[in-house]
C-alpha atoms as a PDB file:
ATOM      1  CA  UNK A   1       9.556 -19.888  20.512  1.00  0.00           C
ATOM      2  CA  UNK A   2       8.451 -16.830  22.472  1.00  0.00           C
ATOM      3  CA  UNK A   3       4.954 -16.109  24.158  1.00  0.00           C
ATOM      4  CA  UNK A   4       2.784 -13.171  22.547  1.00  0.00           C
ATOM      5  CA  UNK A   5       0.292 -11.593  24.105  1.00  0.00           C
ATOM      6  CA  UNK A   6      -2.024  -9.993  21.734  1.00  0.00           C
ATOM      7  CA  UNK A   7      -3.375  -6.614  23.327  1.00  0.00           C
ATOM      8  CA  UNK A   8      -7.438  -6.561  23.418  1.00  0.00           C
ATOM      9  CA  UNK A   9      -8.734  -5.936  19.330  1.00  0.00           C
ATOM     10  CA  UNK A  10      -5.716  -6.425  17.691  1.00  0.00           C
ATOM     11  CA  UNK A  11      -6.568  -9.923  16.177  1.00  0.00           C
ATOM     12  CA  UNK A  12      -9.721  -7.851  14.389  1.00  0.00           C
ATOM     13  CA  UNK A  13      -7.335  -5.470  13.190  1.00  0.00           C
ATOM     14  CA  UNK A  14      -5.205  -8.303  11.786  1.00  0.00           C
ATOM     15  CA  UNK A  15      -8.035  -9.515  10.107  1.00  0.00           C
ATOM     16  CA  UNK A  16      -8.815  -5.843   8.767  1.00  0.00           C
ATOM     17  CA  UNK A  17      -5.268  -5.482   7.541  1.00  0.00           C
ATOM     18  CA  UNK A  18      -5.550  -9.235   5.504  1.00  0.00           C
ATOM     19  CA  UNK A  19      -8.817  -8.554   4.205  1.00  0.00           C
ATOM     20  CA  UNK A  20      -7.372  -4.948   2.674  1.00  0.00           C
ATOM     21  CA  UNK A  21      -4.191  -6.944   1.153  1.00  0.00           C
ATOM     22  CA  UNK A  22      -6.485  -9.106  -0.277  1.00  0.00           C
ATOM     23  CA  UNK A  23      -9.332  -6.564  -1.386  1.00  0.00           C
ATOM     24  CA  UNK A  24      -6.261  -4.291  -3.283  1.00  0.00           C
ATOM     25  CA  UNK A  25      -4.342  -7.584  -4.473  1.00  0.00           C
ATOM     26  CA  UNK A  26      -7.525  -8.429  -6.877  1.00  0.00           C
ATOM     27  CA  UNK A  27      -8.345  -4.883  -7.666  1.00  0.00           C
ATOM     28  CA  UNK A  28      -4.873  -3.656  -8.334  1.00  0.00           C
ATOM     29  CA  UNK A  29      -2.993  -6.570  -8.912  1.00  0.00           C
ATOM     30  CA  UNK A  30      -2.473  -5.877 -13.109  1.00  0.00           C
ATOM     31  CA  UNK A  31      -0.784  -2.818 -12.468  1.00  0.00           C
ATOM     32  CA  UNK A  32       1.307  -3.734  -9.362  1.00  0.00           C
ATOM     33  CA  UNK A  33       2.147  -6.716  -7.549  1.00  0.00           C
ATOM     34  CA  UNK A  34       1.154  -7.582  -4.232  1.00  0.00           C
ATOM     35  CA  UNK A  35       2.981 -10.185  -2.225  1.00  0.00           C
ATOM     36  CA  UNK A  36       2.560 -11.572   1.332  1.00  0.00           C
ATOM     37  CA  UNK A  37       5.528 -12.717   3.327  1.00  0.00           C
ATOM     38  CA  UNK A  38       4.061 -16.310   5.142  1.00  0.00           C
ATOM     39  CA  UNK A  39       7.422 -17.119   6.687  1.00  0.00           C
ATOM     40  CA  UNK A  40       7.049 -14.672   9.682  1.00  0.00           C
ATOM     41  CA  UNK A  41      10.591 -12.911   9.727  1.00  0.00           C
ATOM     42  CA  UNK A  42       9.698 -11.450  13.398  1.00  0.00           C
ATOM     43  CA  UNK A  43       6.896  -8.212  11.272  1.00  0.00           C
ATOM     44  CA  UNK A  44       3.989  -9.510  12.335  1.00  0.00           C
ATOM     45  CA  UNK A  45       1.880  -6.645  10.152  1.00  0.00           C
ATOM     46  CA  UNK A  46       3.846  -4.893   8.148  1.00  0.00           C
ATOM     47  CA  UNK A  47       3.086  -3.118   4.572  1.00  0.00           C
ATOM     48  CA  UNK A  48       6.312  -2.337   2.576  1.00  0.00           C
ATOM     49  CA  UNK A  49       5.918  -0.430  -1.043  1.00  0.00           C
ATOM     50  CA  UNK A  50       8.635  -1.049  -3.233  1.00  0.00           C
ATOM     51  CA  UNK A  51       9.230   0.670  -6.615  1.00  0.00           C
ATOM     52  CA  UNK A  52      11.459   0.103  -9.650  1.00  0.00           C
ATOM     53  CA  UNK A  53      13.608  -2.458  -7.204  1.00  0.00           C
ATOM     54  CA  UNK A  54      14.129  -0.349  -4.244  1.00  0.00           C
ATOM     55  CA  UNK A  55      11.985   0.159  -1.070  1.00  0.00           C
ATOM     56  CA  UNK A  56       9.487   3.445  -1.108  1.00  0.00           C
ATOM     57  CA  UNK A  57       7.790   3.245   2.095  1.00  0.00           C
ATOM     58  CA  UNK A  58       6.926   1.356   4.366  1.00  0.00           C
ATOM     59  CA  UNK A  59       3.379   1.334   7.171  1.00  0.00           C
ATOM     60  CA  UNK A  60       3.903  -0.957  10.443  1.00  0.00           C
ATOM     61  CA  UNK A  61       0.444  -1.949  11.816  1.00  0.00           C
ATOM     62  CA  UNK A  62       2.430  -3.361  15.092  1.00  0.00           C
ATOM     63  CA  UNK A  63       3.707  -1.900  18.105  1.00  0.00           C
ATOM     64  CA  UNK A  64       4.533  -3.055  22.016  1.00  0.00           C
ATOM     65  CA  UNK A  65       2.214  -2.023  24.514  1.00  0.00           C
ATOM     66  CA  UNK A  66       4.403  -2.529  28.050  1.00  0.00           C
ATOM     67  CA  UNK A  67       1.673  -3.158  31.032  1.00  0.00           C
ATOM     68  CA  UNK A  68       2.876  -3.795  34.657  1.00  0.00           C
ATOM     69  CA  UNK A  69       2.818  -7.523  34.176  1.00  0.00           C
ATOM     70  CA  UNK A  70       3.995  -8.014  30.552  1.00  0.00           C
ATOM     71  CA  UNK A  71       4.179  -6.769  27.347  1.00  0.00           C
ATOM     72  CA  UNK A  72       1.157  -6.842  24.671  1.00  0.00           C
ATOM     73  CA  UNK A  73       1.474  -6.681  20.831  1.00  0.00           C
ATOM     74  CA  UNK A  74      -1.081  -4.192  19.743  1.00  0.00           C
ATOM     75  CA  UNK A  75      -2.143  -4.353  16.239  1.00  0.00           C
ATOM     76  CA  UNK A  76      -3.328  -0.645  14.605  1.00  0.00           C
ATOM     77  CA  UNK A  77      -5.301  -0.600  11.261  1.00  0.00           C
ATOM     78  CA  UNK A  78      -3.634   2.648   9.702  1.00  0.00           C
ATOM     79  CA  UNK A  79      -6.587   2.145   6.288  1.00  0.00           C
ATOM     80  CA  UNK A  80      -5.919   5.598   5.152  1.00  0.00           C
ATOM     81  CA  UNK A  81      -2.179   5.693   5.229  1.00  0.00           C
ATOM     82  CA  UNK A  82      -2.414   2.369   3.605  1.00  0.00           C
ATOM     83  CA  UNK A  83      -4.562   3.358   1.021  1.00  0.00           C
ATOM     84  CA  UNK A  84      -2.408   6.868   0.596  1.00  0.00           C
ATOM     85  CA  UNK A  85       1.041   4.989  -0.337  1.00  0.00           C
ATOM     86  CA  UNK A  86      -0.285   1.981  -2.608  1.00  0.00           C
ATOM     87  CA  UNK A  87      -1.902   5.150  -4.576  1.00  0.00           C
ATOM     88  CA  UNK A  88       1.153   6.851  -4.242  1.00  0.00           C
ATOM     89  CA  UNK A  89       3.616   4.100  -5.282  1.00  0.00           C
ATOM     90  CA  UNK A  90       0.628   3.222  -8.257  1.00  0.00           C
ATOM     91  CA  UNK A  91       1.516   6.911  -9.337  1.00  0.00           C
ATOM     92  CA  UNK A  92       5.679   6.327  -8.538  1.00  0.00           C
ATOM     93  CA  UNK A  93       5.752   3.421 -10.833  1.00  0.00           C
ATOM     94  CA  UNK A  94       3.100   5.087 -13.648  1.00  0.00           C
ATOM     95  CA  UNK A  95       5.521   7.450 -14.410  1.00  0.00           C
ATOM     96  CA  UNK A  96       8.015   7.675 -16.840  1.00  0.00           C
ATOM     97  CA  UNK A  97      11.587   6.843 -16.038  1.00  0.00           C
ATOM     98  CA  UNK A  98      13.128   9.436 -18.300  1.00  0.00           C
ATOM     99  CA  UNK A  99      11.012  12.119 -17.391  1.00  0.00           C
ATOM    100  CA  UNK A 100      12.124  14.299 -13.228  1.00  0.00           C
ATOM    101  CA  UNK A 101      10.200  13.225 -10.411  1.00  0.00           C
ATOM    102  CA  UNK A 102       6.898  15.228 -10.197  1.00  0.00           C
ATOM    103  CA  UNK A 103       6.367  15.292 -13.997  1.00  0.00           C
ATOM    104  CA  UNK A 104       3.359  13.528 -16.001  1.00  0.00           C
ATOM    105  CA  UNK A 105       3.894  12.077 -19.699  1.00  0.00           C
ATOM    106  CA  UNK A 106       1.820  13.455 -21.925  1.00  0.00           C
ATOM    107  CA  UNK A 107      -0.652  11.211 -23.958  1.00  0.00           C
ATOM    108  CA  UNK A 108      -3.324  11.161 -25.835  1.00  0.00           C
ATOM    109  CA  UNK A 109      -6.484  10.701 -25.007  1.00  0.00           C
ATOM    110  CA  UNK A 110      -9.791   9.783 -27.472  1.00  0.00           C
ATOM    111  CA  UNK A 111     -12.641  11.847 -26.543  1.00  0.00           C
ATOM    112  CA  UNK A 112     -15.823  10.552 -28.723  1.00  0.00           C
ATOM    113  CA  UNK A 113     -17.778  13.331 -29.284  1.00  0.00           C
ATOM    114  CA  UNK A 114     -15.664  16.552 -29.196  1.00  0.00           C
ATOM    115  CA  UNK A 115     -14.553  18.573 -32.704  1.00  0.00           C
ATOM    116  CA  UNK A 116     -11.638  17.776 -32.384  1.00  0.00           C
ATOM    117  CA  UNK A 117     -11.816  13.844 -31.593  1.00  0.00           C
ATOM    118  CA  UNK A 118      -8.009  13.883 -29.329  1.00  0.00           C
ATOM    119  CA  UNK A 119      -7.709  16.166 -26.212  1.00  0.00           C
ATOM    120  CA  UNK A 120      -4.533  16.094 -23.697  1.00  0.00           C
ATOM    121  CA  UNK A 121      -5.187  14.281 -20.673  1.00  0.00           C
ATOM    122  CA  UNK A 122      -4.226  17.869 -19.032  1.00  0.00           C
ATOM    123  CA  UNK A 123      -6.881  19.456 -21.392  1.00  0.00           C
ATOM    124  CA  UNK A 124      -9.278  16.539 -20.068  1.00  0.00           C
END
C-alpha cells in the first residue's frame, strides 16, 4: 500500500466529480450508460467515454503536484470539458452507423399546429 497525500481542495473536487457522475447517471442514463470503476486500478478520477465498443475520449481529473518534501495528488474539476464530451459522445452514439461521420439522419418530426402537420427536424 502506498501513502497519498491529497494536495489542499482536492477531496471537494472529488466530491464535485461523484456528485456530476451521479447527477448525469440519472438524467442521462436511458440513452447511455454510465458506470463507475470501485476497484481502484491506480485512476483515482478519471472519466473515459466509450462509443460503439471502442474508447472516444477520455478527461483525467488527477495529476502530481511535486513539493520539496513530497509529492501531492491534486484533484481538478474540469465540469465543462466533462459536460462537452458526454454531449459529444450522446451525439457519437445518436447517429446512424451507415450514414459518414458529421452527418444527421433525417426524421420526421410532428409539429401540431402547422399546415402541413410534418416538418424536417432541419426545417424545425
Amino acid at each position: 500500500m502506498y501513502s497519498l497525500s491529497i494536495y489542499r481542495n482536492s477531496d471537494d473536487n472529488l466530491l464535485k466529480n461523484i456528485e456530476l457522475f451521479d447527477k448525469l447517471a440519472v438524467r442521462f442514463g436511458g440513452r447511455v450508460k454510465f458506470m463507475k470503476d470501485i476497484i481502484g486500478r491506480g485512476e483515482i478520477c478519471c472519466w473515459a467515454f466509450y462509443g460503439r465498443g471502442r474508447k472516444i475520449a477520455e478527461v483525467c481529473c488527477e495529476s502530481i503536484v511535486y513539493a520539496t518534501d513530497r509529492k501531492h495528488t491534486k484533484i481538478e474539476f474540469p465540469e465543462a470539458k466533462i459536460l462537452d464530451e458526454t454531449l459529444n459522445i450522446m451525439l457519437y452514439e445518436d447517429r446512424d452507423e451507415d450514414m459518414p461521420p458529421g452527418t444527421r439522419e433525417r426524421r420526421e418530426v410532428d409539429l401540431p399546429g402547422t399546415p402541413e402537420g410534418r416538418l424536417s427536424e432541419e426545417e424545425y
